[in-house]
C-alpha atoms as a PDB file:
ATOM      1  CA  UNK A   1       2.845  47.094 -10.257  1.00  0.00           C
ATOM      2  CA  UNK A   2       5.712  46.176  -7.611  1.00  0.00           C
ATOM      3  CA  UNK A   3       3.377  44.762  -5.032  1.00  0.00           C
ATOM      4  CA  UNK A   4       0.827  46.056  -2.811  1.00  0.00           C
ATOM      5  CA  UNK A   5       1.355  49.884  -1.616  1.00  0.00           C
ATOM      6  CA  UNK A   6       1.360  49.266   1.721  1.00  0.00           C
ATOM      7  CA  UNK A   7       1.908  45.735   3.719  1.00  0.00           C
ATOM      8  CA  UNK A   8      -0.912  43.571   3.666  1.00  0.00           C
ATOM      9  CA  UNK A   9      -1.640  40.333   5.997  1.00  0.00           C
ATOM     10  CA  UNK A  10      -2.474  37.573   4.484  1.00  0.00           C
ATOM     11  CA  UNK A  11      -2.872  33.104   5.878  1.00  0.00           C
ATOM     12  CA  UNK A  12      -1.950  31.543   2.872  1.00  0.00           C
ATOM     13  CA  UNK A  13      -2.365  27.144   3.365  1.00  0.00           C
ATOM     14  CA  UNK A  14      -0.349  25.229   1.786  1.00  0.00           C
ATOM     15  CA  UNK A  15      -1.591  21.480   2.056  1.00  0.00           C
ATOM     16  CA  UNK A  16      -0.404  18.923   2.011  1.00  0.00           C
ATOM     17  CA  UNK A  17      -2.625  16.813   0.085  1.00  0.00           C
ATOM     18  CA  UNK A  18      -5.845  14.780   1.184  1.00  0.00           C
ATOM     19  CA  UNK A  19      -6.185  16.406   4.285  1.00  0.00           C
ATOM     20  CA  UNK A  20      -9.489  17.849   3.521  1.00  0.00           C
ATOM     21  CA  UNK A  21      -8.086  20.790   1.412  1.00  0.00           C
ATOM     22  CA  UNK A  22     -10.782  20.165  -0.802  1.00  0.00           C
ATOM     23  CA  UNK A  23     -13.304  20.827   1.943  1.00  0.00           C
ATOM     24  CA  UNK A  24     -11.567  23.799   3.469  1.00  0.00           C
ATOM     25  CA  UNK A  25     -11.498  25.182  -0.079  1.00  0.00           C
ATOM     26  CA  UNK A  26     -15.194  24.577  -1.196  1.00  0.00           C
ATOM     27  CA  UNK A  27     -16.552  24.906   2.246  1.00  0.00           C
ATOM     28  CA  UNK A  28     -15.028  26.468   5.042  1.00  0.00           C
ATOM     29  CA  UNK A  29     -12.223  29.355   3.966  1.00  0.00           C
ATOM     30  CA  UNK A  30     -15.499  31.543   2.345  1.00  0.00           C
ATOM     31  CA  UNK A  31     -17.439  31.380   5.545  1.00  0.00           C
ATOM     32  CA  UNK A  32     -14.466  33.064   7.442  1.00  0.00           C
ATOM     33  CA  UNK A  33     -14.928  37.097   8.174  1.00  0.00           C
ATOM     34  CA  UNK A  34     -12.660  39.406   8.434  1.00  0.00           C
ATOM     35  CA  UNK A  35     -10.635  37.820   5.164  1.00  0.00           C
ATOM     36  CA  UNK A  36     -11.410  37.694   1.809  1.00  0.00           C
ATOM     37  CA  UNK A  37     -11.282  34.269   0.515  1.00  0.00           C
ATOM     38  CA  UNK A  38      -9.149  34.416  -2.840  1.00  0.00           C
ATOM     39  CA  UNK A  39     -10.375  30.981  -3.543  1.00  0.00           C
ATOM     40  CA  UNK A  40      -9.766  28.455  -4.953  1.00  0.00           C
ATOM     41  CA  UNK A  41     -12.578  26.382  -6.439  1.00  0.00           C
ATOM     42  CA  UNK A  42     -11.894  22.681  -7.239  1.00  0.00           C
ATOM     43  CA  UNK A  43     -13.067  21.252 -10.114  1.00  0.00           C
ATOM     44  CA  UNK A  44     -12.650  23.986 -12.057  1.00  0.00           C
ATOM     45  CA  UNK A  45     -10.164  24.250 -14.479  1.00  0.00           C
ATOM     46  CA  UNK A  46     -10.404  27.517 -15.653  1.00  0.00           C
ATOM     47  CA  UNK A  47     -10.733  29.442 -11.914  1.00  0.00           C
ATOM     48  CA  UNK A  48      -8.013  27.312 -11.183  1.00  0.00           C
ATOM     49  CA  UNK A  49      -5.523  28.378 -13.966  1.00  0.00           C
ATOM     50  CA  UNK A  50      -3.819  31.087 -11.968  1.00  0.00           C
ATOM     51  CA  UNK A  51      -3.086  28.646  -8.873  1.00  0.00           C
ATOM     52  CA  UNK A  52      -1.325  26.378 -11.481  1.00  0.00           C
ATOM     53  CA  UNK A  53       1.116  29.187 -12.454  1.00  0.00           C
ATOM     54  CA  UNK A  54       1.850  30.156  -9.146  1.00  0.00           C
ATOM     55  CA  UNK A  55       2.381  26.580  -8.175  1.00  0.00           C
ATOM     56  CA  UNK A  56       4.411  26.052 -11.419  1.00  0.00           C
ATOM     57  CA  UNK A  57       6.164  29.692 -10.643  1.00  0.00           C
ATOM     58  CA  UNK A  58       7.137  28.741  -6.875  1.00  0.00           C
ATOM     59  CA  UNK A  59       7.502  25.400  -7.217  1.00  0.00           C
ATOM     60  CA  UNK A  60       9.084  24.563 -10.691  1.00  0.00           C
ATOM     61  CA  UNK A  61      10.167  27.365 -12.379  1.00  0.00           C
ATOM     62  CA  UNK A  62      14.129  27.977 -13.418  1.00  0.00           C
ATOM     63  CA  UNK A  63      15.272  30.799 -11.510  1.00  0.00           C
ATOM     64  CA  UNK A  64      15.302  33.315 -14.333  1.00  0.00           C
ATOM     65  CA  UNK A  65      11.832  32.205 -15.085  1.00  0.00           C
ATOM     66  CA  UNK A  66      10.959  32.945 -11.749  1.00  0.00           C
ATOM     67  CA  UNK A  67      12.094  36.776 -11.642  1.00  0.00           C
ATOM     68  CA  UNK A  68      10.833  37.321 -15.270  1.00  0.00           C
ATOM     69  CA  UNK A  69       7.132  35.863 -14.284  1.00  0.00           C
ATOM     70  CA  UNK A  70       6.898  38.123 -10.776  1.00  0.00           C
ATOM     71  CA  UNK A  71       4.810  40.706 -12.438  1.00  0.00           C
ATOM     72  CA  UNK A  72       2.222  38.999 -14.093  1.00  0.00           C
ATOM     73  CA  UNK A  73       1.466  36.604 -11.453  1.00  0.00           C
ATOM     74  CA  UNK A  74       1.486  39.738  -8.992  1.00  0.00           C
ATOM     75  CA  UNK A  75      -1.193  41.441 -11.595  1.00  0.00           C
ATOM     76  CA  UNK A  76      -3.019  37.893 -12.200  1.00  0.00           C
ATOM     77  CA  UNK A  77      -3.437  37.462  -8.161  1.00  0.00           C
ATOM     78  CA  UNK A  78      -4.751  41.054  -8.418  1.00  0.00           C
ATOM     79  CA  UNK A  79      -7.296  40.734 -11.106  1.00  0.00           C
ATOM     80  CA  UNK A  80      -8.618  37.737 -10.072  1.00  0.00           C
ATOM     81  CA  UNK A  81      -9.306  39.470  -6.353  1.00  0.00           C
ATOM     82  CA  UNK A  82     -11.236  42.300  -8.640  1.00  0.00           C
ATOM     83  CA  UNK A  83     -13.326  39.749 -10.725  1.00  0.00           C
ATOM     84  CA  UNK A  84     -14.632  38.353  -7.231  1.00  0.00           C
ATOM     85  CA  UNK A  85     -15.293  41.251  -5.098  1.00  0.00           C
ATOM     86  CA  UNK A  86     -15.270  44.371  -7.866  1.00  0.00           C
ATOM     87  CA  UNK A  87     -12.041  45.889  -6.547  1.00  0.00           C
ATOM     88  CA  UNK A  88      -8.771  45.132  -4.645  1.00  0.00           C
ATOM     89  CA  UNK A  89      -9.045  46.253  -0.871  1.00  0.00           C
ATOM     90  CA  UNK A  90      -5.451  46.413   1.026  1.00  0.00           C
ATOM     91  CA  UNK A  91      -6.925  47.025   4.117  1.00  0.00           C
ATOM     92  CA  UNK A  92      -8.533  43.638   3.955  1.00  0.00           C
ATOM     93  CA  UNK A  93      -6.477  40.787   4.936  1.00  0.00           C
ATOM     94  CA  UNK A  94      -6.530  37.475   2.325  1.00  0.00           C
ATOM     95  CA  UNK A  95      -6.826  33.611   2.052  1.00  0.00           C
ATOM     96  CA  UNK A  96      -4.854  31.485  -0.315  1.00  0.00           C
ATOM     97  CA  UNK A  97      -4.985  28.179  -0.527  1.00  0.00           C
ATOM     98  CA  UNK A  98      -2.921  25.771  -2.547  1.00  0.00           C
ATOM     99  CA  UNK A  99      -2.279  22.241  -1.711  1.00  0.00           C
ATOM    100  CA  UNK A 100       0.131  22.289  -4.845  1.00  0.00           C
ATOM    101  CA  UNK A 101       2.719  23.564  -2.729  1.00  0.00           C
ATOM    102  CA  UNK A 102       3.461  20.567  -0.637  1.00  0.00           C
ATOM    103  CA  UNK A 103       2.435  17.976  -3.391  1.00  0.00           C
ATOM    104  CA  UNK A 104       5.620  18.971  -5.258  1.00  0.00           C
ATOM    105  CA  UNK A 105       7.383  17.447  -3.009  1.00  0.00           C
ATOM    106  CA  UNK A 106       5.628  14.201  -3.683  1.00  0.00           C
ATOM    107  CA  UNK A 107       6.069  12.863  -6.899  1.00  0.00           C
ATOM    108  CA  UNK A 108       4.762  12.514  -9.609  1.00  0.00           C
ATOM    109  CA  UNK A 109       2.801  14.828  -8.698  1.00  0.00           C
ATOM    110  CA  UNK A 110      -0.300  16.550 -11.049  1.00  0.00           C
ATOM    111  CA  UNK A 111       2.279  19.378 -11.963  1.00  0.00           C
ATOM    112  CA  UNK A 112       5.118  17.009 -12.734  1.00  0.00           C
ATOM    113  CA  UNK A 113       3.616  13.973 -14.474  1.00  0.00           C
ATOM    114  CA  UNK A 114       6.965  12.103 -15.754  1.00  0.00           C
ATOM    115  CA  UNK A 115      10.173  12.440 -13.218  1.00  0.00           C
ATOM    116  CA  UNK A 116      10.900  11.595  -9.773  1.00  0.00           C
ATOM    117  CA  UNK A 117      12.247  15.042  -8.188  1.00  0.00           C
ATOM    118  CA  UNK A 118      12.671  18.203  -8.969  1.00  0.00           C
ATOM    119  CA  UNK A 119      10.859  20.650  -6.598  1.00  0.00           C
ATOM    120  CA  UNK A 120      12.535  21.017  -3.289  1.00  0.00           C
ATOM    121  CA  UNK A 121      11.557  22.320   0.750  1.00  0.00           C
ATOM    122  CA  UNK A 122      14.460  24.897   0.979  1.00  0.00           C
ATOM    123  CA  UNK A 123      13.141  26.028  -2.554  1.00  0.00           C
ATOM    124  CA  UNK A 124       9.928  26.350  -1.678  1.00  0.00           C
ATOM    125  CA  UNK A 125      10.770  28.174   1.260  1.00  0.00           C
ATOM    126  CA  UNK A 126      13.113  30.515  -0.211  1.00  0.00           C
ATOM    127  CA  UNK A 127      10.646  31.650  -3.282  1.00  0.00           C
ATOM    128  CA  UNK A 128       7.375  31.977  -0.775  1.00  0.00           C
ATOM    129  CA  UNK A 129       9.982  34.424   1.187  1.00  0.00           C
ATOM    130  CA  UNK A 130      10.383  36.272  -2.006  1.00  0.00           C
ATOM    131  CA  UNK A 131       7.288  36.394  -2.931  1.00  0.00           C
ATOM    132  CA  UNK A 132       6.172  37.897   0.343  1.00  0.00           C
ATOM    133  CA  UNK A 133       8.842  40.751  -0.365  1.00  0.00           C
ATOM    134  CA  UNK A 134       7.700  41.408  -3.360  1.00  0.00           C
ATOM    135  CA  UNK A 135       4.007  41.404  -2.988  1.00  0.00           C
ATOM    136  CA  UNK A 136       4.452  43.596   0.178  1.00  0.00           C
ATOM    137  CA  UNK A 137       2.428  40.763   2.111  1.00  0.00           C
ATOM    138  CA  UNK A 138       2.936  39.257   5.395  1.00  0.00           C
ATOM    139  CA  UNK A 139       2.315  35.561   5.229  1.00  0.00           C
ATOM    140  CA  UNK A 140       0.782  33.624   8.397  1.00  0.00           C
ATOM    141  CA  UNK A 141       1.782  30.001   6.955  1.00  0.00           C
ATOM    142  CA  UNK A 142      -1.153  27.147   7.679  1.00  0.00           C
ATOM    143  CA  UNK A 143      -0.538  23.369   7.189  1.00  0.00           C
ATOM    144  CA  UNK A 144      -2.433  20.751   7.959  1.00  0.00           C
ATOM    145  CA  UNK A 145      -1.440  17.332   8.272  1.00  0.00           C
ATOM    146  CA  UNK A 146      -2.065  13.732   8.298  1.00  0.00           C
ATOM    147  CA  UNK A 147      -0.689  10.006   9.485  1.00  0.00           C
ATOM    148  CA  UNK A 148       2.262   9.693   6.319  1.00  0.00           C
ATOM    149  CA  UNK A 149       1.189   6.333   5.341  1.00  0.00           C
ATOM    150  CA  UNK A 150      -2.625   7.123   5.501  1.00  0.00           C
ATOM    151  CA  UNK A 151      -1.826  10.433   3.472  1.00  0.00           C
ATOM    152  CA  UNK A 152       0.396   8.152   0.661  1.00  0.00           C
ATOM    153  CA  UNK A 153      -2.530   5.449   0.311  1.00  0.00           C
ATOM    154  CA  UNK A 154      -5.266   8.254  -0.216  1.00  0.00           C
ATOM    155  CA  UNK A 155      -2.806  10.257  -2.648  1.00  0.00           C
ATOM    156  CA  UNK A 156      -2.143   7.381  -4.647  1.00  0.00           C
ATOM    157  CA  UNK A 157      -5.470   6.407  -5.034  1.00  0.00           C
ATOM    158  CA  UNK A 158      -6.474   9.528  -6.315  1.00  0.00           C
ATOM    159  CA  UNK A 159      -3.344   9.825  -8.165  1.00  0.00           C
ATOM    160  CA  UNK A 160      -2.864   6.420  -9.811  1.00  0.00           C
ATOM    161  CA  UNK A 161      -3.879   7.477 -13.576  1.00  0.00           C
ATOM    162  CA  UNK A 162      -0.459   9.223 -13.101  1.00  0.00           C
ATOM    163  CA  UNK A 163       1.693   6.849 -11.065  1.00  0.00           C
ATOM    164  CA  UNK A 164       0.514   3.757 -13.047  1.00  0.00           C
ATOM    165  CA  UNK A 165       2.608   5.801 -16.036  1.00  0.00           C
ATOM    166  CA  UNK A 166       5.927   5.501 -14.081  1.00  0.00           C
ATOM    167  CA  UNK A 167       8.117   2.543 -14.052  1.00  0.00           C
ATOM    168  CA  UNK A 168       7.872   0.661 -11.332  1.00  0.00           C
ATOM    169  CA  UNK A 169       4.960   2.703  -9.788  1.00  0.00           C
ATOM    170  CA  UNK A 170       1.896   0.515 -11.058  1.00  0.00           C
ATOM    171  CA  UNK A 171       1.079  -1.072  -7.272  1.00  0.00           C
ATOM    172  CA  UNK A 172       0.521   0.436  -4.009  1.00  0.00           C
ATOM    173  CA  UNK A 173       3.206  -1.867  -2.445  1.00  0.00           C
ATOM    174  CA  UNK A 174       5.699  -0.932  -5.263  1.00  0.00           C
ATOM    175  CA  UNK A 175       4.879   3.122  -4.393  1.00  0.00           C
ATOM    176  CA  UNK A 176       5.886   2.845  -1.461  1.00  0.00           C
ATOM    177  CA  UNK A 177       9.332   0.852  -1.963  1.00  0.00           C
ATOM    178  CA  UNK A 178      10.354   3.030  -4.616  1.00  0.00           C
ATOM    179  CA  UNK A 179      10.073   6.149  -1.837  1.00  0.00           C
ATOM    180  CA  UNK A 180      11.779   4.480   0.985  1.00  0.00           C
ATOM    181  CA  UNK A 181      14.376   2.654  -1.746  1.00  0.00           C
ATOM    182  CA  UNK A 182      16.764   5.999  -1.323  1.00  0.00           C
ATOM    183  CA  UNK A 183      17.679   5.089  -4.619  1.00  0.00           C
ATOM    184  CA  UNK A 184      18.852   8.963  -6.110  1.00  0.00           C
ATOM    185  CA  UNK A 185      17.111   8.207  -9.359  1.00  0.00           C
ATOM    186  CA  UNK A 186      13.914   7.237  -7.502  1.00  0.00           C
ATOM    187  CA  UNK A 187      13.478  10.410  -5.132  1.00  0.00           C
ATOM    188  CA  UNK A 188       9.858   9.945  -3.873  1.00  0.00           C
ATOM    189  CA  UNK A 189      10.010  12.845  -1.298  1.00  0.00           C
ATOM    190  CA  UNK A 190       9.084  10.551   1.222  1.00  0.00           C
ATOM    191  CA  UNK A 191      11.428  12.170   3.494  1.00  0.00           C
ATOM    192  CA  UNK A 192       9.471  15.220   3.805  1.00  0.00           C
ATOM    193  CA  UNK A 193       6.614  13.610   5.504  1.00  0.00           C
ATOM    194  CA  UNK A 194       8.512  13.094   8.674  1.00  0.00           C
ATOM    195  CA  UNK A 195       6.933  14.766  11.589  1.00  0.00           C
ATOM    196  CA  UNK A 196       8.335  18.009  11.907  1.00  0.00           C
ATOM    197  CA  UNK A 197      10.318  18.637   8.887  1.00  0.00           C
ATOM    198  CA  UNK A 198       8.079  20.993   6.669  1.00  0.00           C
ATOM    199  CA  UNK A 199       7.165  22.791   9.865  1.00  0.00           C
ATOM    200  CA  UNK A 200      10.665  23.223  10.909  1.00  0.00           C
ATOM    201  CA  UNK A 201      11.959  24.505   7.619  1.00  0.00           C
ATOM    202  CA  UNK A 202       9.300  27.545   7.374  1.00  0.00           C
ATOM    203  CA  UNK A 203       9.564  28.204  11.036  1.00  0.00           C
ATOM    204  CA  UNK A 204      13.098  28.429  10.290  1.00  0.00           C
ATOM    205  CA  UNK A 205      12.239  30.671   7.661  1.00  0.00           C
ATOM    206  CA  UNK A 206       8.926  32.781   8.565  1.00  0.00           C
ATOM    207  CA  UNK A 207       9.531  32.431  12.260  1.00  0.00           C
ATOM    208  CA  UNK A 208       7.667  30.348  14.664  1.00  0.00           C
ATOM    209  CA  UNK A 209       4.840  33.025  15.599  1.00  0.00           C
ATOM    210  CA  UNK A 210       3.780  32.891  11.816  1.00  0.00           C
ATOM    211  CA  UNK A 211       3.402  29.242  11.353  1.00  0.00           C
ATOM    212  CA  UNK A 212       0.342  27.483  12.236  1.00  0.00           C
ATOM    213  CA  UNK A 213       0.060  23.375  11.709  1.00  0.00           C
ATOM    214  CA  UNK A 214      -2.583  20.847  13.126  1.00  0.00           C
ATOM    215  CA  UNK A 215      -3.437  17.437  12.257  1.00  0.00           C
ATOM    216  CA  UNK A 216      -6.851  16.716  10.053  1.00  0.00           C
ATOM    217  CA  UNK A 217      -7.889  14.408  13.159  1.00  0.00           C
ATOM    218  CA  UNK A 218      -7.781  17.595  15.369  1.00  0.00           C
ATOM    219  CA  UNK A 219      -9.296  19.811  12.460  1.00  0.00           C
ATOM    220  CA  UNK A 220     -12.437  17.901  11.754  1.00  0.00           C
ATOM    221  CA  UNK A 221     -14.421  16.949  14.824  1.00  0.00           C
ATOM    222  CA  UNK A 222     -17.815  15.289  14.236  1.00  0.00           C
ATOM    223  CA  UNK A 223     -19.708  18.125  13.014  1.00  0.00           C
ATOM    224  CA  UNK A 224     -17.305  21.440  13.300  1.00  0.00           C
ATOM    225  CA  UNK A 225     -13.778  22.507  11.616  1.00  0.00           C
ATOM    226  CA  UNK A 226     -11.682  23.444  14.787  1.00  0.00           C
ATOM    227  CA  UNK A 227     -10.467  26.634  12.755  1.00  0.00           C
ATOM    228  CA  UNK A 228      -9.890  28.376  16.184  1.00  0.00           C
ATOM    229  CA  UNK A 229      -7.360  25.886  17.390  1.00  0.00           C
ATOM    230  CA  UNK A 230      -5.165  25.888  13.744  1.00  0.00           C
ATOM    231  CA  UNK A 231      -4.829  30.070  14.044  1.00  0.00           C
ATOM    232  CA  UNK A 232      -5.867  32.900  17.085  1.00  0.00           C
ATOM    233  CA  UNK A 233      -7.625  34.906  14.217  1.00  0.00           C
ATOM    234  CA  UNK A 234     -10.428  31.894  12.988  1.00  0.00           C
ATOM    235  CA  UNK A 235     -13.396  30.739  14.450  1.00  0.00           C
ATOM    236  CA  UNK A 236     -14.962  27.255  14.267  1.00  0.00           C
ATOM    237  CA  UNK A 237     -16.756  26.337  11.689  1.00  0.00           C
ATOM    238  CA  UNK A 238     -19.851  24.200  12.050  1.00  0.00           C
ATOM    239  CA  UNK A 239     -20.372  21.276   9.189  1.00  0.00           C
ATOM    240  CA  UNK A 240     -23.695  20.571   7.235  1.00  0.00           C
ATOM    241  CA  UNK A 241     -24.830  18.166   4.535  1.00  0.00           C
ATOM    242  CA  UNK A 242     -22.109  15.950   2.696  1.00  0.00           C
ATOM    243  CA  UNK A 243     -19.914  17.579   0.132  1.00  0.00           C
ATOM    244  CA  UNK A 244     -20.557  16.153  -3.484  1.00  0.00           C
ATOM    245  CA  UNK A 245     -16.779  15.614  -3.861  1.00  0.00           C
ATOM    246  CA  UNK A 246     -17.005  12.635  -1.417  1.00  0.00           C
ATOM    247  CA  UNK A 247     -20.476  10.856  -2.388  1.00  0.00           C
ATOM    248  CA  UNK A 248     -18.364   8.825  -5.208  1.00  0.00           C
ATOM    249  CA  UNK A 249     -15.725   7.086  -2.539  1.00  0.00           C
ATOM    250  CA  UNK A 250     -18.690   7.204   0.037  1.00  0.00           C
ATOM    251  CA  UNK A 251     -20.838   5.431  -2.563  1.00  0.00           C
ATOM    252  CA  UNK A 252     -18.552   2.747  -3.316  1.00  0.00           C
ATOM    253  CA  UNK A 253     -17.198   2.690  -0.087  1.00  0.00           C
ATOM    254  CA  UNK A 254     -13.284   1.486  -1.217  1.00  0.00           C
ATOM    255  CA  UNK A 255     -11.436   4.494  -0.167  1.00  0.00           C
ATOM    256  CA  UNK A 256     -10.338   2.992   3.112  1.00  0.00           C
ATOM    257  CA  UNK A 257      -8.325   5.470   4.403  1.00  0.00           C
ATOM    258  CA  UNK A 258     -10.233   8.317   2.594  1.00  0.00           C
ATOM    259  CA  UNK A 259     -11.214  10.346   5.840  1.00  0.00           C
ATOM    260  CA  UNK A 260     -14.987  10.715   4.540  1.00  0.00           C
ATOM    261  CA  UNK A 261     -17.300  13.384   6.295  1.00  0.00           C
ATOM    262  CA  UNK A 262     -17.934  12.577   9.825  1.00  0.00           C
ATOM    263  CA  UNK A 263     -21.942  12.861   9.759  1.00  0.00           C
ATOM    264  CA  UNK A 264     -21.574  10.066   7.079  1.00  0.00           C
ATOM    265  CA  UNK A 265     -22.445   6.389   8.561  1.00  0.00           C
ATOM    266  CA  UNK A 266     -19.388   4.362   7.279  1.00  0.00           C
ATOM    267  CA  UNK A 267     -20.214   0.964   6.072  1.00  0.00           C
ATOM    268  CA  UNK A 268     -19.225  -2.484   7.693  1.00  0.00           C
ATOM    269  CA  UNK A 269     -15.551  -2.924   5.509  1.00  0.00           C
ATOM    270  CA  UNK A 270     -15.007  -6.318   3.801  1.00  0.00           C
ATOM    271  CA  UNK A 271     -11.991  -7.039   2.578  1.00  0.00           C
ATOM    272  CA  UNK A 272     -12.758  -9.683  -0.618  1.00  0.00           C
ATOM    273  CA  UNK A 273     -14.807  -6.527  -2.106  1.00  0.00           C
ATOM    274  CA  UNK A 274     -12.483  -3.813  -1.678  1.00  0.00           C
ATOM    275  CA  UNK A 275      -9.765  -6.105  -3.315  1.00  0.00           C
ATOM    276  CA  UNK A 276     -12.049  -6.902  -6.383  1.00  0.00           C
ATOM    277  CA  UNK A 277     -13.096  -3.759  -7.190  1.00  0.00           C
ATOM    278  CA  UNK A 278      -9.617  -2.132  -6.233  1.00  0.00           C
ATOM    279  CA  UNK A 279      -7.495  -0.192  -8.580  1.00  0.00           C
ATOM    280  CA  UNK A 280      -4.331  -0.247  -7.012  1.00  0.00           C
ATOM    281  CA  UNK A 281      -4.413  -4.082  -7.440  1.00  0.00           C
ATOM    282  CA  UNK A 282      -3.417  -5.654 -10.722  1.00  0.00           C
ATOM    283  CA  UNK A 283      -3.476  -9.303  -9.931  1.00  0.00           C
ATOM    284  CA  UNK A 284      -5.896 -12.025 -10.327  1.00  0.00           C
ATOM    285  CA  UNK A 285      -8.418 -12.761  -7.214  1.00  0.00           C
ATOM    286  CA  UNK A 286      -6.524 -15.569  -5.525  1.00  0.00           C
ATOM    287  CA  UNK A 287      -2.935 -13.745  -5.506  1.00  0.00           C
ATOM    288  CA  UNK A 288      -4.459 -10.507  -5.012  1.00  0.00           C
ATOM    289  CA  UNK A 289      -5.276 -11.832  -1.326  1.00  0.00           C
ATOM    290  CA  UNK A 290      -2.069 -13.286  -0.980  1.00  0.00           C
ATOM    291  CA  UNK A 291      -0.119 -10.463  -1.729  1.00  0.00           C
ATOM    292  CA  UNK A 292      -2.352  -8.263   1.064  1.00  0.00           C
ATOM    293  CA  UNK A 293      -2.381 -10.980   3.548  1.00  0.00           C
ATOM    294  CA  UNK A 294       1.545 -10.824   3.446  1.00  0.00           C
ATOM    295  CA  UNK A 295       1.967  -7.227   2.939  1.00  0.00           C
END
């Protein structure tokens, strides 16, 4: 099947990374009406197979690879809207969701666990143009965002059973000069995260009327998602209990710049703990503080 039979609307978010895409996924997107909610679900492996491939088929694939793999992903994103809802409705318009796209450009990323770069913005771009044409979708684009160095300290937390595989990539502090180095073997993608730069590359190409970005401070108030000021067509969301996929870092309370759920009482930070019980530290206790004192 070449796509949809006639043009279908669609918000499809795109990240980037720890900026509560887990919560929007688990929580919010399903609540919204007037969409179905293709979701999504984290911590699945096996609902989450076909966002892989599509992530890998945008994001990665060779260019021959990607026109050879249009159909089946087309006919996977369609039989996975029938297993939830017992048919595919055109008339309805859709949520996607898939951080993957933006962490690509961060690396190593989960999809890319060995090199520094190979997935580019005007790639990106270009393929989630093409794959608009050929679904026969109209895509409103969505992207939230977040303070770069706050977004880099929470994605390398989470991220560090990968990083601490890469040369040069086993400390925080040694992250972050390998992405600023602008070494060509060491291509971080640091540069994306500059204000403005992902936003201006699909408003250059989906047009500035179809792309909608806000920052996670402006998106999660104390209890409500601000949906209605990220797009004209979502309402605000009010928030309940805690998540479960926050009650580890809330629990142990060393996620510093882990935004955890507003209703959640944060507790008084001390810094000797955090460094003893940190990960992303791999000295003993007495240079440990010296090396964060002068960093």
């Amino acid at each position: 099947m070449n796509g949809y039979a006639t043009k279908r609307k669609a918000l499809l978010h795109i990240g980037w990374p720890k900026t509560g895409t887990t919560t929007l996924q688990n929580h919010v997107f399903k609540t919204v009406t007037g969409y179905r909610y293709l979701t999504k679900v984290s911590f699945d492996a096996e609902k989450e197979r076909h966002f892989w491939e599509l992530v890998y088929h945008v994001c990665y694939a060779s260019a021959e690879k990607f026109e050879s793999m249009n159909g089946r992903i087309f006919e996977d994103h369609l039989k996975f809207e029938r297993g939830l809802f017992g048919d595919v409705d055109e008339s309805v318009p859709f949520i996607l969701s898939e951080e993957g796209f933006l962490s690509s450009l961060l690396k190593p990323s989960i999809h890319q666990h060995h090199g520094y770069s190979t997935a580019s913005l005007r790639q990106l771009v270009d393929r989630l143009l093409k794959l608009e044409e050929y679904w026969n979708v109209s895509f409103d684009i969505l992207i939230t965002e977040r303070e770069p160095l706050e977004l880099l300290h929470a994605y390398y937390a989470q991220m560090y059973h990968i990083l601490s595989n890469v040369s040069g990539l086993s400390t925080f502090k040694d992250y972050i000069q390998a992405g600023v180095s602008n070494e060509p073997s060491k291509d971080l993608g640091f540069r994306y995260l500059k204000p403005g730069v992902v936003t201006k590359a699909f408003v250059d190409g989906f047009g500035a009327d179809r792309v909608f970005t806000i920052p996670m401070k402006k998106l999660f108030e104390p209890g409500c998602v601000r949906l209605g000021l990220w797009h004209p067509s979502l309402s605000d969301v009010p928030t309940g209990t805690q998540e479960r996929e926050n009650s580890r870092s809330v629990g142990k309370d060393t996620k510093i710049t882990h935004r955890r759920p507003i209703w959640v009482k944060r507790k008084p930070f001390k810094l000797r703990p955090f460094l003893w019980g940190s990960r992303t530290c791999t000295w003993s206790g007495t240079q440990r503080m010296r090396s964060w004192r002068s960093w």
